[in-house]
Structure formats: C-alpha cells, structure tokens
N, C-alpha and C. Protein backbone atom coordinates (compact mmCIF):
# COMPACT_ATOMS: atom_id res chain seq x y z
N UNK A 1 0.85 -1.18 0.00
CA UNK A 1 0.00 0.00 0.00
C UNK A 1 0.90 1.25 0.00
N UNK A 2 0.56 2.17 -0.81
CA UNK A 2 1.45 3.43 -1.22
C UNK A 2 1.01 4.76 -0.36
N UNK A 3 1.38 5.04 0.53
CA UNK A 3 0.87 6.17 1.51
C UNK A 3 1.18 7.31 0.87
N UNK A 4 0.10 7.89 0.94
CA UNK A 4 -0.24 9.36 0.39
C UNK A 4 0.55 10.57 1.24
N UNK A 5 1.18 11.31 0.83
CA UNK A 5 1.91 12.66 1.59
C UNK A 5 0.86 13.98 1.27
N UNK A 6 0.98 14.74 2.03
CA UNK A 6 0.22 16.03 1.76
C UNK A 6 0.45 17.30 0.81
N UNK A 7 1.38 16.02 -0.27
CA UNK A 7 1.97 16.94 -1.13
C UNK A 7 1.37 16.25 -2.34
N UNK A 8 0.47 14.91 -2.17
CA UNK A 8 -0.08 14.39 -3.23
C UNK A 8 -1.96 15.12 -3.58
N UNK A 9 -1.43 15.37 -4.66
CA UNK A 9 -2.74 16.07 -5.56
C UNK A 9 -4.10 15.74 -5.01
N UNK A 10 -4.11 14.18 -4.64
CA UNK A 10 -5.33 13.33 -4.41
C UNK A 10 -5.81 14.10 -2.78
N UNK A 11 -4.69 14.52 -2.20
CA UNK A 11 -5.36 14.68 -0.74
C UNK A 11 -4.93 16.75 -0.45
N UNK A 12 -3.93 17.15 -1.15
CA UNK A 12 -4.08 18.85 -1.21
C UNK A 12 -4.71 19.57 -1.77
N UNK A 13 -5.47 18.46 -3.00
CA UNK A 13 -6.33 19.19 -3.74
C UNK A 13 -6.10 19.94 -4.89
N UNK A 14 -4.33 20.13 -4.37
CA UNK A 14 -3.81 21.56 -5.44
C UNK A 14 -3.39 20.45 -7.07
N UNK A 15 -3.28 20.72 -8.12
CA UNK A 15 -3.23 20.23 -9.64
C UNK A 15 -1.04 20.02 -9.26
N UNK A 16 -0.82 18.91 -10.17
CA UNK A 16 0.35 18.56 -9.66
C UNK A 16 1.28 19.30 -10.31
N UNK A 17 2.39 19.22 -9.79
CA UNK A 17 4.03 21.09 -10.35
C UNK A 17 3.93 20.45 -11.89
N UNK A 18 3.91 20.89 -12.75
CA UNK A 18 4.24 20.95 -14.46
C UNK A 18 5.48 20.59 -13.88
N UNK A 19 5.82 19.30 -14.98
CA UNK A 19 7.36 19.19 -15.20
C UNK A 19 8.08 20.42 -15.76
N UNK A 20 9.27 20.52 -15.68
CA UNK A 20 9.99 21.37 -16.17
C UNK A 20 9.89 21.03 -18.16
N UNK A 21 9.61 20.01 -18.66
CA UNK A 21 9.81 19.60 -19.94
C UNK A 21 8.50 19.37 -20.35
N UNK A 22 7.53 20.04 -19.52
CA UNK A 22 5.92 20.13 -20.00
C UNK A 22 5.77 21.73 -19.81
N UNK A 23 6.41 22.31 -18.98
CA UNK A 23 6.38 24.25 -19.01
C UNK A 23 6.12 24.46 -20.03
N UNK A 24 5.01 25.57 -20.08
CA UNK A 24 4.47 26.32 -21.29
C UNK A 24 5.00 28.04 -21.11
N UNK A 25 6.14 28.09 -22.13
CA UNK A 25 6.75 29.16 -22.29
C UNK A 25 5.80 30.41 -22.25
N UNK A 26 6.76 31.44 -22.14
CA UNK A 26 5.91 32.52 -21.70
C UNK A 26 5.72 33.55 -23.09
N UNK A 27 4.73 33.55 -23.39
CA UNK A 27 4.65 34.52 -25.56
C UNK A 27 5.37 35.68 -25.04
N UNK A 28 5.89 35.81 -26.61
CA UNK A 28 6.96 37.53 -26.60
C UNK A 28 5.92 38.62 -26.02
N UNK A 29 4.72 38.27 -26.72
CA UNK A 29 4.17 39.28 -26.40
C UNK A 29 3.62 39.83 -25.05
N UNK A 30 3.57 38.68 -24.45
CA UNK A 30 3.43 38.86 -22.80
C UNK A 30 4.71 39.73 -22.58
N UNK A 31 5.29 38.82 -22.55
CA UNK A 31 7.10 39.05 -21.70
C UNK A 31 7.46 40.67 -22.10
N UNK A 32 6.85 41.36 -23.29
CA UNK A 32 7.16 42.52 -23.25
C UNK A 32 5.76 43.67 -22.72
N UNK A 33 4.73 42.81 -22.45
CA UNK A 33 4.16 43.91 -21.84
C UNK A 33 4.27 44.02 -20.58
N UNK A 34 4.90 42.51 -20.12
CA UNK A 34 5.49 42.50 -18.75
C UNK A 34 6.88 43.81 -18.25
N UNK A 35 7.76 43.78 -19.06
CA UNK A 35 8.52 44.27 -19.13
C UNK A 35 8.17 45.47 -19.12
N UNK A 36 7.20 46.28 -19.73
CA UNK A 36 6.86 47.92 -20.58
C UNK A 36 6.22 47.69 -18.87
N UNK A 37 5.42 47.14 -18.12
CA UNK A 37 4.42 47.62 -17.15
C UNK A 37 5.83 47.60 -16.28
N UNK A 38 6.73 47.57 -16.33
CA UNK A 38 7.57 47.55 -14.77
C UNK A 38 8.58 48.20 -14.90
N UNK A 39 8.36 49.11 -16.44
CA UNK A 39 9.83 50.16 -17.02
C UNK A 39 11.16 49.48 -17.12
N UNK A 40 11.18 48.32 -17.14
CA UNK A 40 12.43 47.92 -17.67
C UNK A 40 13.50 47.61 -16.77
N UNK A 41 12.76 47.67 -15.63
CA UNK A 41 13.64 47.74 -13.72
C UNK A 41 13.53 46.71 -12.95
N UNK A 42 14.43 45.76 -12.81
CA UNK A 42 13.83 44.22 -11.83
C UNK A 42 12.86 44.91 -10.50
N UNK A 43 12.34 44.14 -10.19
CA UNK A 43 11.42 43.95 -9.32
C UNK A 43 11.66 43.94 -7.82
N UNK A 44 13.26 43.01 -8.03
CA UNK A 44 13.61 42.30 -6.73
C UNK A 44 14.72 43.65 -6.39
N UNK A 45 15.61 44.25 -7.49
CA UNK A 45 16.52 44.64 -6.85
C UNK A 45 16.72 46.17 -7.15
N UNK A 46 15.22 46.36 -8.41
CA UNK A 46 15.32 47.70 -8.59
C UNK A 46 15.99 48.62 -9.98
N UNK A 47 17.17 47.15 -10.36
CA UNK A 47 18.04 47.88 -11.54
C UNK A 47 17.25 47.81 -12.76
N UNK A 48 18.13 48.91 -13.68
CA UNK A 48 17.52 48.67 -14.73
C UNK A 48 18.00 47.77 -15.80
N UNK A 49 17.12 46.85 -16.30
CA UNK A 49 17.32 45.37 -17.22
C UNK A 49 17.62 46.17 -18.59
N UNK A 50 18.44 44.88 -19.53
CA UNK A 50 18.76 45.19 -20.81
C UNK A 50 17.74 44.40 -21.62
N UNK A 51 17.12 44.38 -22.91
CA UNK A 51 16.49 43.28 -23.95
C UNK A 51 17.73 42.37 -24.42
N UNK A 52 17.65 41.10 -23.67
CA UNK A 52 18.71 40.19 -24.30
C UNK A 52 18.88 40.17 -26.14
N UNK A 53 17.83 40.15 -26.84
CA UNK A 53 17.37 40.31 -28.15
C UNK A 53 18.30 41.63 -28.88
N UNK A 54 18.18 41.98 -27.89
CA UNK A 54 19.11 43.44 -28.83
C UNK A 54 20.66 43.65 -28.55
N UNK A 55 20.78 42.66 -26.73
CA UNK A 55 22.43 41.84 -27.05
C UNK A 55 23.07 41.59 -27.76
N UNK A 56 22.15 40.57 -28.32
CA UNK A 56 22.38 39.39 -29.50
C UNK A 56 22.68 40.41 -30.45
N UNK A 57 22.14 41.72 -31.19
CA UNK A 57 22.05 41.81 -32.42
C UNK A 57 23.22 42.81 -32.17
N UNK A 58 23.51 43.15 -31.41
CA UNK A 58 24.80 44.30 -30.79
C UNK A 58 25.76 43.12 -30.83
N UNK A 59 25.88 42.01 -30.56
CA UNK A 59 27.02 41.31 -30.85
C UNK A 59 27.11 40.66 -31.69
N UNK A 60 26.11 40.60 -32.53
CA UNK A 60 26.44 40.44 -34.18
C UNK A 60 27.31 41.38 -35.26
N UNK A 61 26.45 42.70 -34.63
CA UNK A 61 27.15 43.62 -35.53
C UNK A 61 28.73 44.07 -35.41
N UNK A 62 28.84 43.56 -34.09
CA UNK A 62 30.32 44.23 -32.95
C UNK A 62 30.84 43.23 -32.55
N UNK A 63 30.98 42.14 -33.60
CA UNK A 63 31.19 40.95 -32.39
C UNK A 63 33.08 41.24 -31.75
N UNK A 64 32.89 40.47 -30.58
CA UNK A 64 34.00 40.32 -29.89
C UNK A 64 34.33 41.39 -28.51
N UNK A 65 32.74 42.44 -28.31
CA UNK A 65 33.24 43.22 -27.67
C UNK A 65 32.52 42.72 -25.91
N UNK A 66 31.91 41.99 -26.22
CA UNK A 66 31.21 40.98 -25.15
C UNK A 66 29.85 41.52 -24.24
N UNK A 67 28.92 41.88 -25.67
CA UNK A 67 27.56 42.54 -25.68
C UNK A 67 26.71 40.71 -25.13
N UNK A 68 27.19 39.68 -25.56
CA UNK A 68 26.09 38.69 -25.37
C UNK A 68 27.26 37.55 -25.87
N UNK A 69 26.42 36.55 -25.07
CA UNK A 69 26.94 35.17 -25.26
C UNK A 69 25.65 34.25 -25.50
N UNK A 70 25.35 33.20 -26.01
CA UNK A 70 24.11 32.35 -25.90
C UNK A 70 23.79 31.58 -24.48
N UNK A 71 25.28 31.57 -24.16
CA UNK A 71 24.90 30.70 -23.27
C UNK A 71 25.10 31.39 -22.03
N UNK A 72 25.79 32.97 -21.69
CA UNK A 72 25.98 33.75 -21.09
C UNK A 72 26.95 33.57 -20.26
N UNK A 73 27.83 33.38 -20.86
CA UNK A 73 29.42 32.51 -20.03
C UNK A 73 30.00 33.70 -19.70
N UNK A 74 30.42 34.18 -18.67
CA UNK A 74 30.83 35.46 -17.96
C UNK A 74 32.37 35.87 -18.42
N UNK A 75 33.47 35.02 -19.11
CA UNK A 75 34.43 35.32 -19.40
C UNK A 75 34.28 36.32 -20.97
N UNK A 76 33.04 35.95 -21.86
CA UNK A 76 32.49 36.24 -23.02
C UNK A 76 31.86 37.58 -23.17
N UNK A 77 31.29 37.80 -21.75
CA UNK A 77 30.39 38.93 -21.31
C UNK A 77 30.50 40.10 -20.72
N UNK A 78 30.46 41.22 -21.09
CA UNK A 78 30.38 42.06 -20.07
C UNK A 78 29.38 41.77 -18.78
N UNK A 79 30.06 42.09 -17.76
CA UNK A 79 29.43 41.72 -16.26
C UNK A 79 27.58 42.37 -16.37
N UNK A 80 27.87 44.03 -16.71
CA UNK A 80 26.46 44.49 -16.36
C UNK A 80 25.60 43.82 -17.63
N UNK A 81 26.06 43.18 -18.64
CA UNK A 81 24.70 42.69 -19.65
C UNK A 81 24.69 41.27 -19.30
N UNK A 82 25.50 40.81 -18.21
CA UNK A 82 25.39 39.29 -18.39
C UNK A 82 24.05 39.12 -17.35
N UNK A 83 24.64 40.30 -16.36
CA UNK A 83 24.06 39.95 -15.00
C UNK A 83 22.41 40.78 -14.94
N UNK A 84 22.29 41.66 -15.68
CA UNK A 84 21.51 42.63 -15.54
C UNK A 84 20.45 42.79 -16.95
N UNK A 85 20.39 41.35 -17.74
CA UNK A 85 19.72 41.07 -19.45
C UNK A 85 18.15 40.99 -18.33
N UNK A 86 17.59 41.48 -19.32
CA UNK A 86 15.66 41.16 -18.50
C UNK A 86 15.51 39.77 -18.80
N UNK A 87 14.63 39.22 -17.86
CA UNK A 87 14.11 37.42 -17.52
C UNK A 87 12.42 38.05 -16.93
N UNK A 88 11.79 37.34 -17.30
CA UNK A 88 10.28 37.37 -16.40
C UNK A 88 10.65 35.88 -15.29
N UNK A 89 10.39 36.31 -14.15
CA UNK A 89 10.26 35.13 -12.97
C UNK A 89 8.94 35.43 -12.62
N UNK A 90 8.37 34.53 -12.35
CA UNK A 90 6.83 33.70 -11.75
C UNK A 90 7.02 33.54 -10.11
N UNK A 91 6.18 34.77 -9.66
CA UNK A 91 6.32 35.26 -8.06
C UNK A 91 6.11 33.89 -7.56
N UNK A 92 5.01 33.16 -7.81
CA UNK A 92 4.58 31.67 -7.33
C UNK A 92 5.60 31.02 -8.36
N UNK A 93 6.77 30.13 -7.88
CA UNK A 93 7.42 29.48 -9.00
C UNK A 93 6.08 27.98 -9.64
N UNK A 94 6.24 28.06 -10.81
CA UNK A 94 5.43 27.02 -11.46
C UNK A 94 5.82 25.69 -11.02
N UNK A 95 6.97 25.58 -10.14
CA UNK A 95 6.96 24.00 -9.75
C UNK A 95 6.11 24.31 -8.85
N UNK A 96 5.81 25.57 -8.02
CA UNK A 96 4.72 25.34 -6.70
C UNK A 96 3.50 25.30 -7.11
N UNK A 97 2.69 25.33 -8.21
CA UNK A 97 2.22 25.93 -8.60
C UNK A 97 1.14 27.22 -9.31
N UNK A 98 2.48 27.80 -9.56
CA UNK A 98 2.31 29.55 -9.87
C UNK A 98 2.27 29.42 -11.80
N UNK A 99 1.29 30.57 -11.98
CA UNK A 99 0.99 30.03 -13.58
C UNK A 99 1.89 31.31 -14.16
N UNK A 100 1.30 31.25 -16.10
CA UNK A 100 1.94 32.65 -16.70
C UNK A 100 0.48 33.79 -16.68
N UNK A 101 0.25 33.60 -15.75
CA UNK A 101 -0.70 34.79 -15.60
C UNK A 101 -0.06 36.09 -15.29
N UNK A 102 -0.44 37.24 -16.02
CA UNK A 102 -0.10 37.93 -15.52
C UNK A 102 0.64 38.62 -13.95
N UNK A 103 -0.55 38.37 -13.65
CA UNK A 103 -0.06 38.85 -12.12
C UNK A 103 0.77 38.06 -11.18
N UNK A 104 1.27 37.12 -11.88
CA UNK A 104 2.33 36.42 -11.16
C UNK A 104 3.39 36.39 -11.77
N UNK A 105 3.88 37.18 -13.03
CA UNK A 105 4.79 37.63 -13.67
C UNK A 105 5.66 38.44 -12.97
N UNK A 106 6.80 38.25 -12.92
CA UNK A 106 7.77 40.26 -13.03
C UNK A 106 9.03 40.29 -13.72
N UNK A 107 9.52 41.55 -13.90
CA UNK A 107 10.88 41.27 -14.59
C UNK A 107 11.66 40.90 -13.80
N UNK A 108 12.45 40.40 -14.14
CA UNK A 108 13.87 40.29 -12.75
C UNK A 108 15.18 40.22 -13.66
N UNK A 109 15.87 41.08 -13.39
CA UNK A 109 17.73 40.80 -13.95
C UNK A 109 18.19 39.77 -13.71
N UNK A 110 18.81 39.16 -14.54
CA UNK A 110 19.32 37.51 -14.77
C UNK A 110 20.20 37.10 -13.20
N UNK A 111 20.59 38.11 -12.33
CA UNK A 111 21.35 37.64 -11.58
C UNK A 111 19.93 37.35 -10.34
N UNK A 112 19.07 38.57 -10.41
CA UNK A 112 17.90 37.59 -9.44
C UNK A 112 17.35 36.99 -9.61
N UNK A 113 16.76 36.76 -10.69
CA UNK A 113 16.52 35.13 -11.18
C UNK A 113 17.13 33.73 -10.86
N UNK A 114 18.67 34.12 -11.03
CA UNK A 114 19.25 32.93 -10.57
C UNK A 114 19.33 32.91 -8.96
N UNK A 115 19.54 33.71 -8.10
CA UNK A 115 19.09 33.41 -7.17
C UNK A 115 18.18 33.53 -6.52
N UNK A 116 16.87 33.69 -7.16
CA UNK A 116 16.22 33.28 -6.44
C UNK A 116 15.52 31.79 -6.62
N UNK A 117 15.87 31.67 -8.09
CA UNK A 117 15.35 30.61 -8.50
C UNK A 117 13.90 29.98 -8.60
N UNK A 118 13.46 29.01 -7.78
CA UNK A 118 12.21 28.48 -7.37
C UNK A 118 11.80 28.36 -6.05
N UNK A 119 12.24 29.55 -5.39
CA UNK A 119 12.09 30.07 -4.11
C UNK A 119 11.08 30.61 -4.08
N UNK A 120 9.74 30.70 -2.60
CA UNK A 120 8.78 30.92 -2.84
C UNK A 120 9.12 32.67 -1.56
N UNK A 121 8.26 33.78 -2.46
CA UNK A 121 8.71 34.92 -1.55
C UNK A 121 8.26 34.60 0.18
N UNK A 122 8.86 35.12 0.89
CA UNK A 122 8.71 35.26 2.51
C UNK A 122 9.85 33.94 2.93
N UNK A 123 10.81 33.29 1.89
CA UNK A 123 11.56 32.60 2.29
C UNK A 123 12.76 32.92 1.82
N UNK A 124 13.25 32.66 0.68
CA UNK A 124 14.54 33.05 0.29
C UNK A 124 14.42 34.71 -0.61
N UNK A 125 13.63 34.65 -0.99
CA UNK A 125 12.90 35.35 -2.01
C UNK A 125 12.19 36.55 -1.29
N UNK A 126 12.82 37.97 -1.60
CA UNK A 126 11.92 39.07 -1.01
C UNK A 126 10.41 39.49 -2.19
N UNK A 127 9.49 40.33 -1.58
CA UNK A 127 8.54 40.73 -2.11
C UNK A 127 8.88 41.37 -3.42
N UNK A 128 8.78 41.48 -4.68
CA UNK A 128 8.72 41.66 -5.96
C UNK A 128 8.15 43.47 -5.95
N UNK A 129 8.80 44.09 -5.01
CA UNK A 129 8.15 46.07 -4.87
C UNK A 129 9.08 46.78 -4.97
N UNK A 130 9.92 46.12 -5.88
CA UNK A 130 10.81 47.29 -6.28
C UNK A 130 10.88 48.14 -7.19
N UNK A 131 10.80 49.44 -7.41
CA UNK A 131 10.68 50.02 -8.68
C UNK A 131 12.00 51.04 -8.80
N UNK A 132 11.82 51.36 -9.79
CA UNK A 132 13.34 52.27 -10.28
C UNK A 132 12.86 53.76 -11.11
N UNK A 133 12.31 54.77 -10.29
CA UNK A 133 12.09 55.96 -10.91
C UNK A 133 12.69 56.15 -11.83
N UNK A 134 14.24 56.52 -11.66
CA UNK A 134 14.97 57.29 -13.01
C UNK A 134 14.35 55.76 -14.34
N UNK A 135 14.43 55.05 -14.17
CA UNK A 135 13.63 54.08 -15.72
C UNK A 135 12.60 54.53 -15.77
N UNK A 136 11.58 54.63 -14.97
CA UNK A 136 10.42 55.13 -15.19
C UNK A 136 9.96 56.39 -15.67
N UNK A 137 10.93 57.20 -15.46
CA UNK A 137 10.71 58.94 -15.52
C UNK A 137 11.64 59.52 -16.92
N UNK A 138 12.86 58.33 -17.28
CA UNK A 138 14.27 59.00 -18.30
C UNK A 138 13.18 57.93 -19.65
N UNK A 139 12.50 57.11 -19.62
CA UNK A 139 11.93 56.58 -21.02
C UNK A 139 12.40 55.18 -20.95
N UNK A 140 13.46 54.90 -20.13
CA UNK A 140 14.63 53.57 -20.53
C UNK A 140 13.56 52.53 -21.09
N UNK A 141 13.85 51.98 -22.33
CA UNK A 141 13.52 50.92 -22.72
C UNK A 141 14.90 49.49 -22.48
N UNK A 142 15.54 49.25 -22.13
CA UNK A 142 16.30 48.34 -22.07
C UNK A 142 16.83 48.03 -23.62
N UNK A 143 16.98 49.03 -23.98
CA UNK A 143 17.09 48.84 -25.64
C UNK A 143 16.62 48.50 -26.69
N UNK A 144 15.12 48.33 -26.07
CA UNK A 144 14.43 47.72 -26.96
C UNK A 144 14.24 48.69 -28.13
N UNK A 145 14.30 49.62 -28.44
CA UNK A 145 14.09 50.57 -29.15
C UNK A 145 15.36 50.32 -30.68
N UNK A 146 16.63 49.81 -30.08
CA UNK A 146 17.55 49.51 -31.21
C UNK A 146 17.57 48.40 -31.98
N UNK A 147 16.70 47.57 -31.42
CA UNK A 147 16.59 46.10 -31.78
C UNK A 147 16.10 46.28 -32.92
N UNK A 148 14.39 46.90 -33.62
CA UNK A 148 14.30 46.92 -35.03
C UNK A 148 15.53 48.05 -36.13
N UNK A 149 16.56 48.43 -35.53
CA UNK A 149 17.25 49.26 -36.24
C UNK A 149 18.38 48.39 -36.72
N UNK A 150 18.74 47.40 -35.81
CA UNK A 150 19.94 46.49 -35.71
C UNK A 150 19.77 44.88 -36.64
N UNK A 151 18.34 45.06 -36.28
CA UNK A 151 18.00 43.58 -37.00
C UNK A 151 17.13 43.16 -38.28
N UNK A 152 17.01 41.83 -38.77
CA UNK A 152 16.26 41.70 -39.77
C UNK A 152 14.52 42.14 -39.51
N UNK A 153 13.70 43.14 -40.14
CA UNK A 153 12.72 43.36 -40.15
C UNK A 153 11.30 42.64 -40.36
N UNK A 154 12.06 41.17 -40.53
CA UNK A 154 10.89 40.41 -40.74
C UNK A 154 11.22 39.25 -39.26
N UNK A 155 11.83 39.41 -38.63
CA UNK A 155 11.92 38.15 -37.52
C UNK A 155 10.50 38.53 -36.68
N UNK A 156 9.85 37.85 -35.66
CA UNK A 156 9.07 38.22 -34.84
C UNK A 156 8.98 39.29 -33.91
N UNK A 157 10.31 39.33 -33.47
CA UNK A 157 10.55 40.27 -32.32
C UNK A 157 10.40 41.87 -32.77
N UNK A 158 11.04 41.72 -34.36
CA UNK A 158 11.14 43.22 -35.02
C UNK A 158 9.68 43.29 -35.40
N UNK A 159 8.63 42.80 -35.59
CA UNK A 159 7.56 42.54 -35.84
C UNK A 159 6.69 43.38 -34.28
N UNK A 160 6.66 42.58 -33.50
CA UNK A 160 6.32 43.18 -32.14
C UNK A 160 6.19 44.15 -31.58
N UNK A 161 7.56 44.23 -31.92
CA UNK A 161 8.17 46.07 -31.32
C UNK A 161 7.75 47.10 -32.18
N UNK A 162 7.90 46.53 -33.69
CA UNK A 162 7.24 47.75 -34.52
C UNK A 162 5.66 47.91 -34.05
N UNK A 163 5.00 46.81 -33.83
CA UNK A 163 3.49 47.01 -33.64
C UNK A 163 4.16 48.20 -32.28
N UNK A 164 4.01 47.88 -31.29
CA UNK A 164 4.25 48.33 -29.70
C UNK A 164 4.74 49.77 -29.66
N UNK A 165 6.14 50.27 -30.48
CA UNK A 165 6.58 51.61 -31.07
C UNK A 165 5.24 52.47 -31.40
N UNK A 166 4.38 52.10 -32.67
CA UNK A 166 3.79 52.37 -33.41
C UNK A 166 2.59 52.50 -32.50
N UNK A 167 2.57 51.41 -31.60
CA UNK A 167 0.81 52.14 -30.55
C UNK A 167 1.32 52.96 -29.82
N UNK A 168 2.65 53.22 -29.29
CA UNK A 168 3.02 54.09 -28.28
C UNK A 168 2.81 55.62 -28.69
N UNK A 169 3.33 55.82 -29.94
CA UNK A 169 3.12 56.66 -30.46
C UNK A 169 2.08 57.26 -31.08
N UNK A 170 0.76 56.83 -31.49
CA UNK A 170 -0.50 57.16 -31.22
C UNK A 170 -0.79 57.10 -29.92
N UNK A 171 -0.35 56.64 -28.50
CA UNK A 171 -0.65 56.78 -27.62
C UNK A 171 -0.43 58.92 -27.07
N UNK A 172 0.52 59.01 -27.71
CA UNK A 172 0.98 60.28 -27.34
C UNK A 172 0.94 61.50 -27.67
C-alpha cells in the first residue's frame, strides 16, 4: 500500500508542479508587456534590465566586444549585460504551482533570477516592490528601441516592437 503525503494532488487538492519539460513558455508578447508595465527595472533589486534580443544583435554587428553570449558565459560577457539582461520570474514558482498569468509575472535581472530561483517569496525570495524611478521617468527601454534598427525586419521580435513603437506613439 502506497501512503499518500500532503503533497499528493489526491489529498491537497492543489493540480500537480508541471514538469519542467511540460512548461508552457511565456509569448513575446506577454514578456514585453510584462517588461513595458515595470519600465524595464527588476522587481527584486530595482536595476535597470537590458532586452537580451538586442544583445544578441549588438554582438552580431560588434562581435568580440562581449555585448552577449548564448549561453551567457561570464568570461564572453560584459558583467552588467550578463548579470543585468531582463528574464520574467513567476512570483509563485510554477513548480509550486504559480501560472503565466499575468499577475504572477515580473521582470527580474538575470542575476535575481538565478538566485532566487524556485524560491517561494517570505523565504529566500523578497517581495517583488521594487521600482526604479529614473527608468520610469528618463523613457529607458532596455534597448528595446535599437533592436528593429539592428536587425532583420521580418523576424518576430522586429515585428512586435514595430506594432508596440507604433501604438506608443499614437498613444501620445
């Protein structure tokens, strides 16, 4: 007989953690309105994040000056784009499970991401209330703004941003 723990579905009730190799990625298009609602500033620590996407296309054009790595190997990288590229982390991590809903989204710079990992906040993990005026008040896009200047105009991302540019600016 197989004894049930209070971590089994049948008796917490709660739906069981998504494998990591069943996660349902998070759409560009989320991840950048995630990004536009929080000015471009982690959450956890306040700084302001870079668009990894426009890394990439800065170290295409420049290669060797250590704008981006794929795999983000720190000898390859400058420190502030390795450590400080925008990531969306899931306040509820999805192994606990926390979904891609919005409101459990935030940005976080690649270095709080990694530590915080799949830490649930009030333990390793502080509250996600950090904001960063000067991003909010100077325009900072995390570069997203150079990415359709730098890259091919038909990929998705240049696609996106032109829509997003283009409402901002009837927004204004």
């Amino acid at each position: 007989m197989t004894q049930r723990t209070s971590s089994d579905p049948a008796i917490s009730g709660q739906p069981p953690a998504p494998s990591l190799s069943h996660r349902i990625g998070i759409p560009k298009r989320l991840a950048l309105k995630i990004w536009r609602r929080d000015h471009w500033a982690c959450r956890y620590c306040g700084d302001a994040v870079f668009f990894g996407p426009a890394l990439r296309l800065l170290e295409k054009r420049s290669p060797g000056h250590g704008y981006y790595h794929p795999h983000g190997k720190g000898q390859s990288m400058i420190d502030v784009f390795q450590m400080r590229w925008a990531s969306i982390d899931h306040v509820k991590p999805v192994t606990n499970g926390g979904t891609n809903d919005q409101e459990n989204l935030v940005t976080a710079c690649w270095r709080c991401n990694l530590a915080f990992r799949a830490n649930v906040v009030g333990t390793r993990k502080p509250p996600p209330e950090q904001t960063n005026a000067s991003a909010e008040h100077s325009g900072w896009d995390g570069l997203l703004s150079l990415y359709p200047l730098l890259g091919d105009s038909e990929d998705d991302w240049s696609r996106l941003i032109s829509k997003e540019l283009a409402s901002r600016a009837c927004d204004h």
